[in-house]
PDB file of N, CA and C in Angstrom:
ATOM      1  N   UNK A   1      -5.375  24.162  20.860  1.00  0.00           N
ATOM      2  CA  UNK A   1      -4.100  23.560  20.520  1.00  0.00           C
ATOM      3  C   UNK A   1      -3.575  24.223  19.251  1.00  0.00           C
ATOM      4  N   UNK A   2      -2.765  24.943  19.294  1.00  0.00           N
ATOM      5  CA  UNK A   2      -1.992  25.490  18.458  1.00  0.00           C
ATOM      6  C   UNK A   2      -1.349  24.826  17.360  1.00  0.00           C
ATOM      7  N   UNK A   3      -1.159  24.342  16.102  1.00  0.00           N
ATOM      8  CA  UNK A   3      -0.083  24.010  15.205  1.00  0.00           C
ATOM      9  C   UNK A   3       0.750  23.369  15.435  1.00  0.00           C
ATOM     10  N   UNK A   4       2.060  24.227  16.078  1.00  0.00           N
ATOM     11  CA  UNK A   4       3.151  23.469  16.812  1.00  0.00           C
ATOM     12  C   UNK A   4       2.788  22.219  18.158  1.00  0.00           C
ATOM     13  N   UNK A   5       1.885  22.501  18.403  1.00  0.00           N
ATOM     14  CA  UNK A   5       1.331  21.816  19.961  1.00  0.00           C
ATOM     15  C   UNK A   5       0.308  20.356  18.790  1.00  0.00           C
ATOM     16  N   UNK A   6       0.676  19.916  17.630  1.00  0.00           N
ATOM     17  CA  UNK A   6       0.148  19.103  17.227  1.00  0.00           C
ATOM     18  C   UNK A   6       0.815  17.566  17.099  1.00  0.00           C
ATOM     19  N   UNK A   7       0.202  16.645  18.093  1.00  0.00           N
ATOM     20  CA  UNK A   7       0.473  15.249  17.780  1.00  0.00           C
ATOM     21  C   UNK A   7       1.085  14.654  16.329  1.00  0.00           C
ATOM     22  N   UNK A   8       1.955  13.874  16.261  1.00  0.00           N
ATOM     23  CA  UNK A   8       2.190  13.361  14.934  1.00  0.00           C
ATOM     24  C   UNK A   8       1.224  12.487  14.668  1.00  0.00           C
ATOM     25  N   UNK A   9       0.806  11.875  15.550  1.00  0.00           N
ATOM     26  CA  UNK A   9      -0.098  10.800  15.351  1.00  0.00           C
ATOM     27  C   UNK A   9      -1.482  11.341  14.485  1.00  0.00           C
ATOM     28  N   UNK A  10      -2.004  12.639  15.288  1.00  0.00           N
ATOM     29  CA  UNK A  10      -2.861  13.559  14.794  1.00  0.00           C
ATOM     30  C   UNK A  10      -2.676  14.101  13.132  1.00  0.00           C
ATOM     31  N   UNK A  11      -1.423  14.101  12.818  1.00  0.00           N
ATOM     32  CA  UNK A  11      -0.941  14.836  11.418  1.00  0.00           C
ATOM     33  C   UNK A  11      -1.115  13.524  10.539  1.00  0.00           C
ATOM     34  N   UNK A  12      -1.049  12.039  10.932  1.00  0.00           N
ATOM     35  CA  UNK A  12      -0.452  11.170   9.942  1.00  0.00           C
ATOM     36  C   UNK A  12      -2.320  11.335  10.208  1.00  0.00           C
ATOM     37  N   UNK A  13      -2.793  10.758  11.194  1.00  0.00           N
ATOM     38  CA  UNK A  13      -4.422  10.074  10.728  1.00  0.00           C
ATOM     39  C   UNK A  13      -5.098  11.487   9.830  1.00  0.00           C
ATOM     40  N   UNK A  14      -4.811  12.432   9.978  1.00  0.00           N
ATOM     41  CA  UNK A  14      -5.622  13.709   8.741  1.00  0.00           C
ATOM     42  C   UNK A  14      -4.597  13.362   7.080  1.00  0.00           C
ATOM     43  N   UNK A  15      -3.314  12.832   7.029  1.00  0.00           N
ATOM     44  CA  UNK A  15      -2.653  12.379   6.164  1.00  0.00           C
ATOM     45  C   UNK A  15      -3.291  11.282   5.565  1.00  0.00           C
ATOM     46  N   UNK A  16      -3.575  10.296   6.087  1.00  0.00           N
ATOM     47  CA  UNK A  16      -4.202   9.392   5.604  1.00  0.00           C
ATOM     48  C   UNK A  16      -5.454   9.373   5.220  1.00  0.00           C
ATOM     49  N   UNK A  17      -6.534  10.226   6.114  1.00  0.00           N
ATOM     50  CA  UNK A  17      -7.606  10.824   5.513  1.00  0.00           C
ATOM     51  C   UNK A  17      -7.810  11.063   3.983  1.00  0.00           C
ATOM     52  N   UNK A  18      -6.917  12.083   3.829  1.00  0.00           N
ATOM     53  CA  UNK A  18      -6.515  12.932   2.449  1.00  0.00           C
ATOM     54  C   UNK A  18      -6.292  12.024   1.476  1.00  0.00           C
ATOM     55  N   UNK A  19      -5.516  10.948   1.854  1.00  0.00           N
ATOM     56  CA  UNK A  19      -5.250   9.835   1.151  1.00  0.00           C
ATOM     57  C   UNK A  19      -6.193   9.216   0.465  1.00  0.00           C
ATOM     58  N   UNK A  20      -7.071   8.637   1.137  1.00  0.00           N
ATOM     59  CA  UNK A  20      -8.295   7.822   0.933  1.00  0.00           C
ATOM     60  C   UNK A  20      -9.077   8.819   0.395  1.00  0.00           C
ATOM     61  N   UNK A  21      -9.613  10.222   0.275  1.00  0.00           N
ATOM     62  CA  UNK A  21     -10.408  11.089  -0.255  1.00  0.00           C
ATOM     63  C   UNK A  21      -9.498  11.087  -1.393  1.00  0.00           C
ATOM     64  N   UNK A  22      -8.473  10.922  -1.976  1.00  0.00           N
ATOM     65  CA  UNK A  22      -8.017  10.922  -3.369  1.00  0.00           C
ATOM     66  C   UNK A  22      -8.594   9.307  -3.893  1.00  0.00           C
ATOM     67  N   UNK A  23      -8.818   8.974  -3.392  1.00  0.00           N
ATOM     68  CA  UNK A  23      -8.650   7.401  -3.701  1.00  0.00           C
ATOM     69  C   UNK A  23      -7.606   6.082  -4.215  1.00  0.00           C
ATOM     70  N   UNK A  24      -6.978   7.159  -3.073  1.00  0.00           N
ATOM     71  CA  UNK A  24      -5.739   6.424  -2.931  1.00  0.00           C
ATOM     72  C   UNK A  24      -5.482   5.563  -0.881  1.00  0.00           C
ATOM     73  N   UNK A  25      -4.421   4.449  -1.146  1.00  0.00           N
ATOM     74  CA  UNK A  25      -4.196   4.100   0.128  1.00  0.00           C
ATOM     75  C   UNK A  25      -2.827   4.623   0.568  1.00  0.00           C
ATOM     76  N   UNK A  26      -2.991   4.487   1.654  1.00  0.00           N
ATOM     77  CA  UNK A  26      -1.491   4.900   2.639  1.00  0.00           C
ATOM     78  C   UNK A  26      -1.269   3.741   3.871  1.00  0.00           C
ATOM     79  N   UNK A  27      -0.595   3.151   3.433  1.00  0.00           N
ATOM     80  CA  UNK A  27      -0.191   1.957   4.300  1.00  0.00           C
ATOM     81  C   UNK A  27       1.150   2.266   5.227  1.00  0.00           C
ATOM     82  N   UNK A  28       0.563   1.708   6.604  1.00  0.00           N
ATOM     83  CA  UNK A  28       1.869   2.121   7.102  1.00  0.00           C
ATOM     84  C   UNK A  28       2.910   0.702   6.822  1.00  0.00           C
ATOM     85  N   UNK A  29       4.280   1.769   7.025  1.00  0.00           N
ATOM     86  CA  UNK A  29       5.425   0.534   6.342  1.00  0.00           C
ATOM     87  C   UNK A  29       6.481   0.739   7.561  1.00  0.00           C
ATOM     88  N   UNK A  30       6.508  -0.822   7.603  1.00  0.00           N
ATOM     89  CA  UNK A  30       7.677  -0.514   8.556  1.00  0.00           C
ATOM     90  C   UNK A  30       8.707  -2.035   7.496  1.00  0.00           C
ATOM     91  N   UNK A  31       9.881  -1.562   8.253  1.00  0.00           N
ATOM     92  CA  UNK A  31      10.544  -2.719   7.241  1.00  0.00           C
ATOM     93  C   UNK A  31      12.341  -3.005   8.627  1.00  0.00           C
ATOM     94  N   UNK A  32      12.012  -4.435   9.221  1.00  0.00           N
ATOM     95  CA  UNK A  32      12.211  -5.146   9.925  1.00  0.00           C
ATOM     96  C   UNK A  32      13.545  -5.218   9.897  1.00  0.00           C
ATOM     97  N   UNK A  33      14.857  -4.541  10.982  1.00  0.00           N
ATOM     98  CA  UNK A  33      15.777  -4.543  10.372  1.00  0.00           C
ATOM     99  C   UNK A  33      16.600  -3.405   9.379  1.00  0.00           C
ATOM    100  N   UNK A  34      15.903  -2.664   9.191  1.00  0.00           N
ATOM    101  CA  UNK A  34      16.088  -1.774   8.310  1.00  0.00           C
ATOM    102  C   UNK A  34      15.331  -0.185   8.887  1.00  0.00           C
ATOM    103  N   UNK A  35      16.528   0.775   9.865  1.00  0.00           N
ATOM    104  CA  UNK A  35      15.886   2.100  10.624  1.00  0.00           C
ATOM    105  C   UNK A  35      16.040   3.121   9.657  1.00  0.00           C
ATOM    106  N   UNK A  36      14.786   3.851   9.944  1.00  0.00           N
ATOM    107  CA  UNK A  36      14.942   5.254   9.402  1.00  0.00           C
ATOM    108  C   UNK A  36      14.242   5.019   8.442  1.00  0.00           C
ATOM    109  N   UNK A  37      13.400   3.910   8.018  1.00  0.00           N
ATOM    110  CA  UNK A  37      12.650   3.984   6.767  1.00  0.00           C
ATOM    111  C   UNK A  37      11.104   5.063   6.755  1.00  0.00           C
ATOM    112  N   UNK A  38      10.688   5.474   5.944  1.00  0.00           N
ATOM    113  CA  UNK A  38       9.390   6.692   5.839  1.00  0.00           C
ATOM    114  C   UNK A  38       8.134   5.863   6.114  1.00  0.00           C
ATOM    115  N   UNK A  39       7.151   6.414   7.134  1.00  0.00           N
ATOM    116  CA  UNK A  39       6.463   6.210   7.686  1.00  0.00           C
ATOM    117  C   UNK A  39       4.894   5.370   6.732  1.00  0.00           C
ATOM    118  N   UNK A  40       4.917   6.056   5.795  1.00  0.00           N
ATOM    119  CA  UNK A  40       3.938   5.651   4.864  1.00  0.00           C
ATOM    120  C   UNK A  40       4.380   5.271   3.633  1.00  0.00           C
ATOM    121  N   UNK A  41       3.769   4.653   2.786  1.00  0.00           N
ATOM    122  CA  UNK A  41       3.522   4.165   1.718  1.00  0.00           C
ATOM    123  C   UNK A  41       2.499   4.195   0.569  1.00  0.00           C
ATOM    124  N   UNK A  42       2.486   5.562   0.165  1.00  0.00           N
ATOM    125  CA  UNK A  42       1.273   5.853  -0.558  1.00  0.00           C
ATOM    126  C   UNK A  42       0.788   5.630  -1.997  1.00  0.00           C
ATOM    127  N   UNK A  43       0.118   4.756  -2.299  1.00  0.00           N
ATOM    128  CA  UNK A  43      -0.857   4.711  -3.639  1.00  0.00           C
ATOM    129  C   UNK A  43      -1.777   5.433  -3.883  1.00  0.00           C
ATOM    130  N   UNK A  44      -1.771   6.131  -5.117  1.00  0.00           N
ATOM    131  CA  UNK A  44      -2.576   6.254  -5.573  1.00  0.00           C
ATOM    132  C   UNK A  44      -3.330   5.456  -6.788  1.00  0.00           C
ATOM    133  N   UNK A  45      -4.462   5.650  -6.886  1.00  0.00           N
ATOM    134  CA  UNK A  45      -4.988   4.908  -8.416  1.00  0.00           C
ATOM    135  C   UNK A  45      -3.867   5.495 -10.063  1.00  0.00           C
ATOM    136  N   UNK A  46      -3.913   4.476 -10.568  1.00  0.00           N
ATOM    137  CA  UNK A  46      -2.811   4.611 -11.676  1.00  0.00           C
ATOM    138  C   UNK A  46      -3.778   4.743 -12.729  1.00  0.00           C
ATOM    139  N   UNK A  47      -3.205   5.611 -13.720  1.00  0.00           N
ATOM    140  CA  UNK A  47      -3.857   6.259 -14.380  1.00  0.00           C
ATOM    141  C   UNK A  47      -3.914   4.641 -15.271  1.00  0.00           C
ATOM    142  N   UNK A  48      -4.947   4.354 -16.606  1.00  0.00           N
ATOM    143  CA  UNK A  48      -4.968   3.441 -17.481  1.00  0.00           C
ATOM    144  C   UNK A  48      -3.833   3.410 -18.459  1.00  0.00           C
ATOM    145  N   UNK A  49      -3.515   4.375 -18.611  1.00  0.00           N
ATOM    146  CA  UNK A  49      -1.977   4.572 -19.829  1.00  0.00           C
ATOM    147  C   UNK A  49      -0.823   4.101 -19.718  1.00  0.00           C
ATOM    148  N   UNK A  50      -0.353   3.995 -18.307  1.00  0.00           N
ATOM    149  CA  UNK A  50       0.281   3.551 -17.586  1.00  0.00           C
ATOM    150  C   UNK A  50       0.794   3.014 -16.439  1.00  0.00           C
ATOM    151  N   UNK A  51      -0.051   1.944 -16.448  1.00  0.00           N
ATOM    152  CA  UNK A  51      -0.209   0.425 -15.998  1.00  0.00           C
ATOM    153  C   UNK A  51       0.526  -0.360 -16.447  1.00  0.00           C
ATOM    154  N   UNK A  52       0.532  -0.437 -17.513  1.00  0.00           N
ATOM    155  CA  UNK A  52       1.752  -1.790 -17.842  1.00  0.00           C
ATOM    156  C   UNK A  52       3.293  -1.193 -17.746  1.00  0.00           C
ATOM    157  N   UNK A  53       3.120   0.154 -18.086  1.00  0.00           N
ATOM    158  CA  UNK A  53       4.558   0.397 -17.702  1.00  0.00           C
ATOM    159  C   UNK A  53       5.227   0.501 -15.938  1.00  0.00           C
ATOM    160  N   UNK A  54       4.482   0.805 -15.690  1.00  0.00           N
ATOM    161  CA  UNK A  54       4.619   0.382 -14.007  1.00  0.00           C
ATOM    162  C   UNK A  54       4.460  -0.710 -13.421  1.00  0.00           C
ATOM    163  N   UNK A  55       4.361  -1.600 -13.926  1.00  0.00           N
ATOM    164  CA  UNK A  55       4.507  -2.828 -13.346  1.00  0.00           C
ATOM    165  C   UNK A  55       5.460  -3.770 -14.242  1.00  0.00           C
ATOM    166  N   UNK A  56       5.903  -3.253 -14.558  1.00  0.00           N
ATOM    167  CA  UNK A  56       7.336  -3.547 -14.907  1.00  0.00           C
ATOM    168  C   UNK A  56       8.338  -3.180 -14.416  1.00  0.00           C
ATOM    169  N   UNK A  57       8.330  -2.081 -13.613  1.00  0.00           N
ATOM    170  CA  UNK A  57       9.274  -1.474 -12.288  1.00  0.00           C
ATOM    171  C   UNK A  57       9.057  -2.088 -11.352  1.00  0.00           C
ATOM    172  N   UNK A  58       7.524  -1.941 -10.505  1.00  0.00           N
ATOM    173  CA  UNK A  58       6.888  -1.677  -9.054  1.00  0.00           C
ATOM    174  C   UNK A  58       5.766  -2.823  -8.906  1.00  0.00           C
ATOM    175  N   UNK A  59       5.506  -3.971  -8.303  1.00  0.00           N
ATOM    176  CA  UNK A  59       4.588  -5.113  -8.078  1.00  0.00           C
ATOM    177  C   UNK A  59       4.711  -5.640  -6.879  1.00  0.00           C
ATOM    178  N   UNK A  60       3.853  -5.915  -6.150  1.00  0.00           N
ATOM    179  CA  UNK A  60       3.352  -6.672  -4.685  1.00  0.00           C
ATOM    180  C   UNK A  60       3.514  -8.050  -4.893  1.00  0.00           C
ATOM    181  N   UNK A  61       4.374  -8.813  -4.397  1.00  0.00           N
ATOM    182  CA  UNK A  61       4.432 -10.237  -4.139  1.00  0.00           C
ATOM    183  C   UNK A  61       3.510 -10.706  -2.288  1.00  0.00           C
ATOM    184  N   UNK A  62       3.047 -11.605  -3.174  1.00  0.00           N
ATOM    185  CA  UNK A  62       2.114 -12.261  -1.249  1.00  0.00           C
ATOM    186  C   UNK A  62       2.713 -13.467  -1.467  1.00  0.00           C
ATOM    187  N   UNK A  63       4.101 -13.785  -0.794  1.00  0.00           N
ATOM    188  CA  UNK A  63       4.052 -15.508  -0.760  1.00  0.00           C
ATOM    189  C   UNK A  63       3.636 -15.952   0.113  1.00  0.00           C
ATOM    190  N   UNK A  64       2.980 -17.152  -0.397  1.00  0.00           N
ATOM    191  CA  UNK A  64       3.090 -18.501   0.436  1.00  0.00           C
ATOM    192  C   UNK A  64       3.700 -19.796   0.109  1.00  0.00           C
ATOM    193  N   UNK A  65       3.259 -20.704   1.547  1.00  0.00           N
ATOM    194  CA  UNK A  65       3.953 -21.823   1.391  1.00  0.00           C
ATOM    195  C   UNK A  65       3.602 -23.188  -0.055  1.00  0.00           C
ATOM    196  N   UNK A  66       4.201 -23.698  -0.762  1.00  0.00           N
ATOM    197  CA  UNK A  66       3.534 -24.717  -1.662  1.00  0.00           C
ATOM    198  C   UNK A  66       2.199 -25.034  -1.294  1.00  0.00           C
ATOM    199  N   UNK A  67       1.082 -24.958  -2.648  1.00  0.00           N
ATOM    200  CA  UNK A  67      -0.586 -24.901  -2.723  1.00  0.00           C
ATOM    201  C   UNK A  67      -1.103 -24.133  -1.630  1.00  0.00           C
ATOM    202  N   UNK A  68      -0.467 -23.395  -0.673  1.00  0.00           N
ATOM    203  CA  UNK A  68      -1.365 -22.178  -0.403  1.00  0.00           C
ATOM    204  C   UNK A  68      -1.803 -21.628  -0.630  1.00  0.00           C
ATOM    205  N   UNK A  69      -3.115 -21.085  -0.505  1.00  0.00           N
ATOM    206  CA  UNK A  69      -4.125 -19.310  -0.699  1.00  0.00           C
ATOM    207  C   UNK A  69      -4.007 -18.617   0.278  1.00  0.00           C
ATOM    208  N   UNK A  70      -4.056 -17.389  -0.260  1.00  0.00           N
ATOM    209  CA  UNK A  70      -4.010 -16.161   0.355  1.00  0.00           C
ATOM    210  C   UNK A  70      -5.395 -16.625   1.329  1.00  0.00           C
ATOM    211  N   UNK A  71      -4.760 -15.557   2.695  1.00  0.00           N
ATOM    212  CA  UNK A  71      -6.412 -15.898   3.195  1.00  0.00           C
ATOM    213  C   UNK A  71      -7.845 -14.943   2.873  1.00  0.00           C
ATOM    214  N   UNK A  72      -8.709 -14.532   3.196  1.00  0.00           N
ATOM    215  CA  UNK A  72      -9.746 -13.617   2.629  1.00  0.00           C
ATOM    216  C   UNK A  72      -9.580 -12.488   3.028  1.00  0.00           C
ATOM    217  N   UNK A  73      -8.807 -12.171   4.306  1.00  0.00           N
ATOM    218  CA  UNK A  73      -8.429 -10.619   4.102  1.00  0.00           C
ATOM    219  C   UNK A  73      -7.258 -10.224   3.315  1.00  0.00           C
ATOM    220  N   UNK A  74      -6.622 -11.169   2.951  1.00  0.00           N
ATOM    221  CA  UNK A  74      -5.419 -11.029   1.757  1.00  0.00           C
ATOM    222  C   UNK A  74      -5.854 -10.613   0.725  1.00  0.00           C
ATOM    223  N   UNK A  75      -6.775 -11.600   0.516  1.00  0.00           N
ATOM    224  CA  UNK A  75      -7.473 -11.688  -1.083  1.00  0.00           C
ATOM    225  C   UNK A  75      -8.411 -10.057  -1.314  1.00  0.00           C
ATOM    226  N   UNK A  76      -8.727  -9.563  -0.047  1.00  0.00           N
ATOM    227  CA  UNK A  76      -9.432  -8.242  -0.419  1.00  0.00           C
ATOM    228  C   UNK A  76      -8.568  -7.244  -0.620  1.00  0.00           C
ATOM    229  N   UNK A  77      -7.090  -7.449   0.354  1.00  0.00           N
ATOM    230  CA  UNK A  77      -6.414  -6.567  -0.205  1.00  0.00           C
ATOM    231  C   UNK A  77      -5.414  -6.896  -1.395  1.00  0.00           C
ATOM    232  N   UNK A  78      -5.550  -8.043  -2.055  1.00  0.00           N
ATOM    233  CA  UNK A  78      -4.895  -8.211  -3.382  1.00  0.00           C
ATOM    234  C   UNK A  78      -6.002  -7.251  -4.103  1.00  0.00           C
ATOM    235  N   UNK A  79      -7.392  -7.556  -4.220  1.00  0.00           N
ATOM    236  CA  UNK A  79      -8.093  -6.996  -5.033  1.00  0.00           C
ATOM    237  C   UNK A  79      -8.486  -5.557  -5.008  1.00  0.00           C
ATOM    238  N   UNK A  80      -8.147  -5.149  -4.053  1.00  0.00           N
ATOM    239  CA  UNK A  80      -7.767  -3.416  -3.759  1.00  0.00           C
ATOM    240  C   UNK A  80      -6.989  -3.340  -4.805  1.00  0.00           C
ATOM    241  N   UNK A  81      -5.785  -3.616  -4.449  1.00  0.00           N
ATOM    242  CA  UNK A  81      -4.366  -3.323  -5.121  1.00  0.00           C
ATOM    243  C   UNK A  81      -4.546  -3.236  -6.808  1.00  0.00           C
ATOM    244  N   UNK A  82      -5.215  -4.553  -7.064  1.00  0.00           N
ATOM    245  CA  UNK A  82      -5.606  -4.755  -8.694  1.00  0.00           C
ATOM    246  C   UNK A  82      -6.082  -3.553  -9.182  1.00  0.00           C
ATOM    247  N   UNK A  83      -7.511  -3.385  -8.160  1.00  0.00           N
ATOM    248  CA  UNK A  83      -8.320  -2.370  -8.662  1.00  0.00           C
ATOM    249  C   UNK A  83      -7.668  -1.137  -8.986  1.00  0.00           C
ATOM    250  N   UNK A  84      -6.972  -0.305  -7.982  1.00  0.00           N
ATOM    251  CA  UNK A  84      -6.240   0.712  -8.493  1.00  0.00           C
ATOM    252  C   UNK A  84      -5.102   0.527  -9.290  1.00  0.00           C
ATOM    253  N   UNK A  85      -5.001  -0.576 -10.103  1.00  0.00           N
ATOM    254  CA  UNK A  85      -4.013  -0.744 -11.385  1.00  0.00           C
ATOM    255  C   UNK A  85      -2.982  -0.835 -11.002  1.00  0.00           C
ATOM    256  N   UNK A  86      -2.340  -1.742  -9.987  1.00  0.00           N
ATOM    257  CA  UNK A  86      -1.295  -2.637  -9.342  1.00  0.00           C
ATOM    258  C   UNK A  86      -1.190  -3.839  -9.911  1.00  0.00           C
ATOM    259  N   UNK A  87       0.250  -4.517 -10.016  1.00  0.00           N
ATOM    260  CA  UNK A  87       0.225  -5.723 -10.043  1.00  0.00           C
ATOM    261  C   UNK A  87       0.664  -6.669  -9.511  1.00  0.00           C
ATOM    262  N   UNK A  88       0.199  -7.525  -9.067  1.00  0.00           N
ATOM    263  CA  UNK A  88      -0.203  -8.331  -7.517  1.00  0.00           C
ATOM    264  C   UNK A  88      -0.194  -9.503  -7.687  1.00  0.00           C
ATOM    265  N   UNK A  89       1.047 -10.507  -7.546  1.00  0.00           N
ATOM    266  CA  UNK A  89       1.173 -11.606  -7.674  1.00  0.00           C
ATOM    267  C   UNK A  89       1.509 -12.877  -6.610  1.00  0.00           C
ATOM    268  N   UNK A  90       0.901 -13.689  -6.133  1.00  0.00           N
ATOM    269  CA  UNK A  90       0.696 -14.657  -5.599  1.00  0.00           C
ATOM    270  C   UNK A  90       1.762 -15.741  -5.620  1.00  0.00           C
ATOM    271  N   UNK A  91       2.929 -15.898  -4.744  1.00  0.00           N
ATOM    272  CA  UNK A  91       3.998 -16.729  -5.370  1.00  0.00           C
ATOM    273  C   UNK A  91       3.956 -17.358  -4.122  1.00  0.00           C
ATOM    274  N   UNK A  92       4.151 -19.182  -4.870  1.00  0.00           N
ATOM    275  CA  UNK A  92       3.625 -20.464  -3.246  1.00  0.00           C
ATOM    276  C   UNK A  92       4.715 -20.896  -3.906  1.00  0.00           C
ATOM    277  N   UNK A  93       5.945 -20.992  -5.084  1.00  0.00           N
ATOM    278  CA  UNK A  93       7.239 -21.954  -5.402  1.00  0.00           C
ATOM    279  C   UNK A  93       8.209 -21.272  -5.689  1.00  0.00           C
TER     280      UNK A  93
END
């Protein structure tokens, strides 16, 4: 299979590969209502220097409904997110 004769599907899963060997994620994004948006969504780990200044731009909201928790696969990927120096906030009001 030649180059040109290559699946997209094939190009994004070696994309995302690459991703995760940086130690970074690539989430696919789709956004409901809204065509033509870019296929991925890539993080990388944020450097320590600037962390607080980026999350003053750029932060993950998970709502839920009043006294809800996230459920436990939420909560692992809130704590992903943390870990690579995201900021990730939990809004139930």
């Amino acid at each position: 299979m030649g180059f040109a004769d290559m699946k997209e599907s094939v190009v994004e899963s070696k994309f995302v590969q690459k991703i995760k060997e940086l130690g970074g994620r690539a989430y696919k994004f789709v956004s409901p209502g809204r065509r033509n948006v870019p296929d991925r969504l890539v993080l990388l780990p944020l450097p320590s220097r600037i962390r607080s200044v980026i999350a003053k731009y750029m932060w993950f909201a998970e709502i839920k409904a009043p006294g809800k928790k996230p459920r436990p696969g939420q909560e692992r990927e809130i704590e992903r997110l943390r870990n690579m120096g995201y900021k990730v906030e939990v809004v139930d009001e």
